[in-house]
C-alpha atoms as a PDB file:
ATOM      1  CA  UNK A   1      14.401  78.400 238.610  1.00  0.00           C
ATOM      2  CA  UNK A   2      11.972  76.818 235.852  1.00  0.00           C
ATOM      3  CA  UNK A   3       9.296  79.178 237.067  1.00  0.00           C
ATOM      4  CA  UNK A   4      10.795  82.140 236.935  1.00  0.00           C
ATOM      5  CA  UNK A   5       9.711  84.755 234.481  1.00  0.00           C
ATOM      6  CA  UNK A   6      10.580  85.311 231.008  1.00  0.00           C
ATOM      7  CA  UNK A   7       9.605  88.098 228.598  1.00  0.00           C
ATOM      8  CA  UNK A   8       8.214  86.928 225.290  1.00  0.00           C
ATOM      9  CA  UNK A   9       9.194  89.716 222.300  1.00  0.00           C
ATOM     10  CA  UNK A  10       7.504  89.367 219.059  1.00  0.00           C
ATOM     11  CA  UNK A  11       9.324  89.441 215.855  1.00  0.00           C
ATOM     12  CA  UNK A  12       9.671  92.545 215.788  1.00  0.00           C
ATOM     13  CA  UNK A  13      10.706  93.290 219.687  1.00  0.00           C
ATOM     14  CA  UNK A  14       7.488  94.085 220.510  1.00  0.00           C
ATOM     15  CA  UNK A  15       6.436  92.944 224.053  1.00  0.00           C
ATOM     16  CA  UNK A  16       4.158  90.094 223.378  1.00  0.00           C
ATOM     17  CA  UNK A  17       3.548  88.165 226.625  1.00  0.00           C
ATOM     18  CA  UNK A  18       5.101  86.698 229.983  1.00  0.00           C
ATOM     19  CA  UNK A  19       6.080  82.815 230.491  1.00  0.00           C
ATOM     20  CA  UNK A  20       8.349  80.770 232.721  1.00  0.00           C
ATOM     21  CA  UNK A  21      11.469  79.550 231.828  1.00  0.00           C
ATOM     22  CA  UNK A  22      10.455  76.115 231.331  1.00  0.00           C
ATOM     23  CA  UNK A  23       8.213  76.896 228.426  1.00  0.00           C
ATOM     24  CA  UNK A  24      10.981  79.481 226.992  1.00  0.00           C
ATOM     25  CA  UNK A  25      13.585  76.233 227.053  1.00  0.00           C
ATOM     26  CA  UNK A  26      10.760  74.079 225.681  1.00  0.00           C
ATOM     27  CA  UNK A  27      10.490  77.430 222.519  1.00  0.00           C
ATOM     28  CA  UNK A  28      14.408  77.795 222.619  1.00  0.00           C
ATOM     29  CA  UNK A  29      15.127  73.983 221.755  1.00  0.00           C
ATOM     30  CA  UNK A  30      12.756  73.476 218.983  1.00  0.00           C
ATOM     31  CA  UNK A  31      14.176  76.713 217.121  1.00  0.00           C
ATOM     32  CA  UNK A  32      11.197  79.276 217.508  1.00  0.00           C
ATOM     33  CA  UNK A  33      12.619  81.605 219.376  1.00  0.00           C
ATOM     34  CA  UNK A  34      15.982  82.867 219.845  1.00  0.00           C
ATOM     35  CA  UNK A  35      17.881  84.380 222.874  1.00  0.00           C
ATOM     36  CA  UNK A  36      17.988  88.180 224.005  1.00  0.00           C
ATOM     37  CA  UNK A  37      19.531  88.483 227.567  1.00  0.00           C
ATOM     38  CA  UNK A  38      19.407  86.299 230.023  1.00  0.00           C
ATOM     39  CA  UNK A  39      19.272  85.338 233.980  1.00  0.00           C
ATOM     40  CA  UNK A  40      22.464  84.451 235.436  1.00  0.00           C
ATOM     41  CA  UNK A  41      22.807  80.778 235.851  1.00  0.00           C
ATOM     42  CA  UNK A  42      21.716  78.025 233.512  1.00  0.00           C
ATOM     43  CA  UNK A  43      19.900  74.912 232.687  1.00  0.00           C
ATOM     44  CA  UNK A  44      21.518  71.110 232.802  1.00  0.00           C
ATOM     45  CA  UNK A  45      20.303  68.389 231.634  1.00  0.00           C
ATOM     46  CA  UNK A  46      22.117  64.736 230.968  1.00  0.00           C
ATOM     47  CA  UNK A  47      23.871  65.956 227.810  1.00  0.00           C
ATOM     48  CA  UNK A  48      23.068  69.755 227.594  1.00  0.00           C
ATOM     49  CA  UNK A  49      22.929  72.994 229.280  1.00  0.00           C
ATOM     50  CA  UNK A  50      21.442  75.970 228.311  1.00  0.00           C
ATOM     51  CA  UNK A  51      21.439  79.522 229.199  1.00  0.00           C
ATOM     52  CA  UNK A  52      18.661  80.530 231.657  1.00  0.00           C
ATOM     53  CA  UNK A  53      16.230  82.680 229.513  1.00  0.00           C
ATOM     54  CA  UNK A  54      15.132  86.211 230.654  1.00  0.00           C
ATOM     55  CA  UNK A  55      13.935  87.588 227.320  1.00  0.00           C
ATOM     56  CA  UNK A  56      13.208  85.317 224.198  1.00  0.00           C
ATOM     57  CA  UNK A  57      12.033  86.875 220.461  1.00  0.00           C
ATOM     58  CA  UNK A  58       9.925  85.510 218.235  1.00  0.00           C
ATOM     59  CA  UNK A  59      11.312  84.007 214.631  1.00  0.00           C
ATOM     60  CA  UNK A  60       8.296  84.847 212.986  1.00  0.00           C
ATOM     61  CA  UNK A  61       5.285  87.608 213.760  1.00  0.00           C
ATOM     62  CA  UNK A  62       2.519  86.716 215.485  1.00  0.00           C
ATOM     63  CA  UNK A  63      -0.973  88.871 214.874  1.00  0.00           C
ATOM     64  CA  UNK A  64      -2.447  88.982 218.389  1.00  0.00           C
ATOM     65  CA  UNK A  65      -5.091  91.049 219.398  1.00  0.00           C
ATOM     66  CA  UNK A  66      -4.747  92.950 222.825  1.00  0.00           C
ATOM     67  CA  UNK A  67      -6.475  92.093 225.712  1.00  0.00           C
ATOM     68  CA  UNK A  68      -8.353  94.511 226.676  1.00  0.00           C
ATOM     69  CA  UNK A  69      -7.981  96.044 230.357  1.00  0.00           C
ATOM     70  CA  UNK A  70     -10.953  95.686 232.700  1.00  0.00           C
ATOM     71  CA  UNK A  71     -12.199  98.452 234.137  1.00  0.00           C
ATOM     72  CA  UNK A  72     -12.042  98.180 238.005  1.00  0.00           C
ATOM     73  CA  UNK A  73     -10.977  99.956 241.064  1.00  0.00           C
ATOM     74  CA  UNK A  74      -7.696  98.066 241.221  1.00  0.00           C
ATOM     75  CA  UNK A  75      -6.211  99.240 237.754  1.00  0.00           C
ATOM     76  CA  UNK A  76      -7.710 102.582 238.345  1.00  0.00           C
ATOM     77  CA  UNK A  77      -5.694 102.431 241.335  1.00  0.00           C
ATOM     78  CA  UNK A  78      -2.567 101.194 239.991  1.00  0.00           C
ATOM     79  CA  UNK A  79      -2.561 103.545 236.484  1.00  0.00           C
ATOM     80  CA  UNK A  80      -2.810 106.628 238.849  1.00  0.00           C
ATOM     81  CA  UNK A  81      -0.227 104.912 241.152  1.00  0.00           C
ATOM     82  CA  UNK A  82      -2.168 105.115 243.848  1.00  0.00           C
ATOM     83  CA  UNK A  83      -1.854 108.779 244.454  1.00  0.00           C
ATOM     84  CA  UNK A  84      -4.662 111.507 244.818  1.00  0.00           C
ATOM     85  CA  UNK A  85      -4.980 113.146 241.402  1.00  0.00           C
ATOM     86  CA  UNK A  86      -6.196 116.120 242.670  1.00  0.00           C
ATOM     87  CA  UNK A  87      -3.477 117.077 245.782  1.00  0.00           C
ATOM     88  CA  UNK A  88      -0.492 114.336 244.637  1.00  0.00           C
ATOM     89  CA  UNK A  89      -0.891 112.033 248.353  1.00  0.00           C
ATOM     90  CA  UNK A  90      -0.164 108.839 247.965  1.00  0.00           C
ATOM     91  CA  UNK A  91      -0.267 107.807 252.171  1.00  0.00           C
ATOM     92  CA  UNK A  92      -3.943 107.887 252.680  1.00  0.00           C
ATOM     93  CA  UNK A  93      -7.089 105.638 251.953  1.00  0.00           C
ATOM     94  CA  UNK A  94      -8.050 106.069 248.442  1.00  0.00           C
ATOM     95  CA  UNK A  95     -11.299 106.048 246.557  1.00  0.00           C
ATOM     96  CA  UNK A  96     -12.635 106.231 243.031  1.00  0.00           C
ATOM     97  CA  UNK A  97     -13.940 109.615 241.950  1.00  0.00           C
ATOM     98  CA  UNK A  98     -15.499 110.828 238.983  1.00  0.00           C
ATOM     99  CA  UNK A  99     -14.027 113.875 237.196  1.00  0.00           C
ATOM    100  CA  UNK A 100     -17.419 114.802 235.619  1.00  0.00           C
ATOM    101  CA  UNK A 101     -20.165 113.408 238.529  1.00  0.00           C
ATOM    102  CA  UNK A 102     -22.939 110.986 237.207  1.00  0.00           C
ATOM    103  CA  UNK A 103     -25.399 113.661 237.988  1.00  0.00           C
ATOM    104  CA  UNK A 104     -23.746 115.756 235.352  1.00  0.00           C
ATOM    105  CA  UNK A 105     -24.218 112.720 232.749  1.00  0.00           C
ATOM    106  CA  UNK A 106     -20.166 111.499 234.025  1.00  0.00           C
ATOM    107  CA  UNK A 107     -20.351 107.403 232.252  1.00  0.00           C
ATOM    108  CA  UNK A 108     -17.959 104.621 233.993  1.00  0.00           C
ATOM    109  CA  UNK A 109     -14.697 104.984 231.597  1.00  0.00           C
ATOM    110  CA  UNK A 110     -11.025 105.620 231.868  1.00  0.00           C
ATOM    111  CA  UNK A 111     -11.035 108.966 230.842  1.00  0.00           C
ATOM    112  CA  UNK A 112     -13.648 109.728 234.091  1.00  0.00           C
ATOM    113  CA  UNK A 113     -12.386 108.219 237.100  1.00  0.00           C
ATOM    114  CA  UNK A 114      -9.584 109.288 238.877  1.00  0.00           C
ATOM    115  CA  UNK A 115      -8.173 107.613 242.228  1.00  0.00           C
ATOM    116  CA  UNK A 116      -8.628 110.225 244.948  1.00  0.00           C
ATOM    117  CA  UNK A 117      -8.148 110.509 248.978  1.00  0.00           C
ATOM    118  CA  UNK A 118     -10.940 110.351 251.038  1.00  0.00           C
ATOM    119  CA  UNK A 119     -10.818 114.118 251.790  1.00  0.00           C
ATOM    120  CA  UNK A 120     -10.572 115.298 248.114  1.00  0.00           C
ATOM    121  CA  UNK A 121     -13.164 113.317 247.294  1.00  0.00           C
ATOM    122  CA  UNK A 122     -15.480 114.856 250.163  1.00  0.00           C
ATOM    123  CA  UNK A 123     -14.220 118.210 248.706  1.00  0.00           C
ATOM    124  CA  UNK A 124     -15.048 117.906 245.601  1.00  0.00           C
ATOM    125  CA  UNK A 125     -18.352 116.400 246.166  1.00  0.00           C
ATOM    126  CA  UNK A 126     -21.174 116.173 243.212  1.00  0.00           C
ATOM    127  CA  UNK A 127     -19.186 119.152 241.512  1.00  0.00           C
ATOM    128  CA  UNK A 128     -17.020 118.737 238.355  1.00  0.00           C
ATOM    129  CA  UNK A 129     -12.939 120.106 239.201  1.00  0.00           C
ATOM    130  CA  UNK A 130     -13.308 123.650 237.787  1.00  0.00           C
ATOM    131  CA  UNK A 131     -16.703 124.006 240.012  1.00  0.00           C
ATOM    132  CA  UNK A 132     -14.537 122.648 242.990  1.00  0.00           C
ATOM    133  CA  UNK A 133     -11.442 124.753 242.408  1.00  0.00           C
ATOM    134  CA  UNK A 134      -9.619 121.918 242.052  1.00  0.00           C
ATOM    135  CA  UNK A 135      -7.642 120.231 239.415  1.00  0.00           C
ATOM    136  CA  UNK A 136      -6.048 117.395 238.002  1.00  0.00           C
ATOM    137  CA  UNK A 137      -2.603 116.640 238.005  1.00  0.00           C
ATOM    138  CA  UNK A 138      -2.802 114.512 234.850  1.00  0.00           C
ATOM    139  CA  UNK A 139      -5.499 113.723 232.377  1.00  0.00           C
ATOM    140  CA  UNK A 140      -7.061 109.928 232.745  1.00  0.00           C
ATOM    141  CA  UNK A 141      -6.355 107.974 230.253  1.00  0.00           C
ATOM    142  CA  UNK A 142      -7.146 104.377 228.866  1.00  0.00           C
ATOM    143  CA  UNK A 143      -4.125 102.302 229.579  1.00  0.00           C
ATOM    144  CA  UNK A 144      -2.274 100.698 226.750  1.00  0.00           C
ATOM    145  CA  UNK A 145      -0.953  97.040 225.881  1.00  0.00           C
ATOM    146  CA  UNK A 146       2.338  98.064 228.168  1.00  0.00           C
ATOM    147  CA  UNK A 147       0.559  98.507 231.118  1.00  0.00           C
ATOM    148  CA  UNK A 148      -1.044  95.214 231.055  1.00  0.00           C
ATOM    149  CA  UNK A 149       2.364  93.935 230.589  1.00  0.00           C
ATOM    150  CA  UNK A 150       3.967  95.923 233.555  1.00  0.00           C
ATOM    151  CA  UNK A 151       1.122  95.066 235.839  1.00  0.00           C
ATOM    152  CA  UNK A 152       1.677  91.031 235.111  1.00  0.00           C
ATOM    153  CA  UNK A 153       5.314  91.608 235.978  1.00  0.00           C
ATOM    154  CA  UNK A 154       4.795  93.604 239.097  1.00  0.00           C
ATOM    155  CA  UNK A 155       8.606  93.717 239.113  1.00  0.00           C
ATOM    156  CA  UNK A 156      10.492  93.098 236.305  1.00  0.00           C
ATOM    157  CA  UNK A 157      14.050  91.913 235.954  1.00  0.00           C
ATOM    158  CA  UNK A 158      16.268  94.669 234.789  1.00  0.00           C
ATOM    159  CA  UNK A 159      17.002  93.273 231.896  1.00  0.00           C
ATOM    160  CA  UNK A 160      13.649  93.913 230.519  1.00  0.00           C
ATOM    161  CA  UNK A 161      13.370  97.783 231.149  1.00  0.00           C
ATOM    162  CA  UNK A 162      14.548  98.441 227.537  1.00  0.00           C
ATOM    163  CA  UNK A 163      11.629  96.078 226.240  1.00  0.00           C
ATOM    164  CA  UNK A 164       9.103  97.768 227.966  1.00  0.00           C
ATOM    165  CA  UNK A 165      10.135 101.386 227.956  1.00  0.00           C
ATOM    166  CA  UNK A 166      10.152 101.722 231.588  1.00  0.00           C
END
């Protein structure tokens, strides 16, 4: 139960980080944080118990720079929810393709490469999408501080949808 996850809002209920529930007792007893929802369930000790933490705010605002997302086939894979942006399949092998080919001058960012199947990707080939006749279902985009968040808690308790707009 002590390593079970808790969501860390700041001050303002921001989504900050993820910890455990030991650490959010630890933040809890010396007065930094205080209490949003919680687990079912709590924590005894010899003279206490205390409610089992699911989300914990901040007393005071912390300045913390985001981490910035790496740039790899997995969170390619996991922004475009592993589904073929070009025909919406989500049940076959998938690959990394660029929307505007290298050949073209197409760099290694977020807003050029899109997960695609095997067979859209053969399709497409060293064209861009409007020389293919295909197109995208949705624009790539450069994930935000959420989806760093949402990918640490691969799945999160219900009690933190509201905190992280899912």
């Amino acid at each position: 139960m002590l390593n079970r996850k808790v969501l860390v809002l700041n001050q303002n209920y921001e989504p900050l980080a993820i910890s455990t529930v030991k650490r959010a007792i630890i933040l809890m007893y010396t007065e930094k944080v205080e209490l949003v929802e919680r687990y079912e369930g709590a924590i005894h000790s010899v003279s206490m118990s205390l409610p089992c933490p699911s989300v914990i705010r901040l007393h005071s605002y912390i300045r913390k720079p985001y981490r910035e997302i790496p740039l790899n086939r997995k969170n390619i894979l996991k922004r475009d929810n592993h589904t073929c942006q070009y025909c919406g399949k989500n049940n076959r092998p998938m690959t990394i393709d660029h929307v505007i080919p290298k050949s073209f001058g197409g760099k290694d960012t977020w807003d050029n490469l899109v997960a695609a199947c095997v067979a859209c990707n053969t399709k497409k080939g060293n064209r861009t999408p409007e020389m293919a006749g295909m197109k995208l279902l949705k624009s790539p985009k450069k994930p935000g501080h959420l989806f760093y968040l949402r990918l640490m808690a691969s799945k999160p308790h219900a009690t933190w949808r509201p905190y992280l707009f899912i």
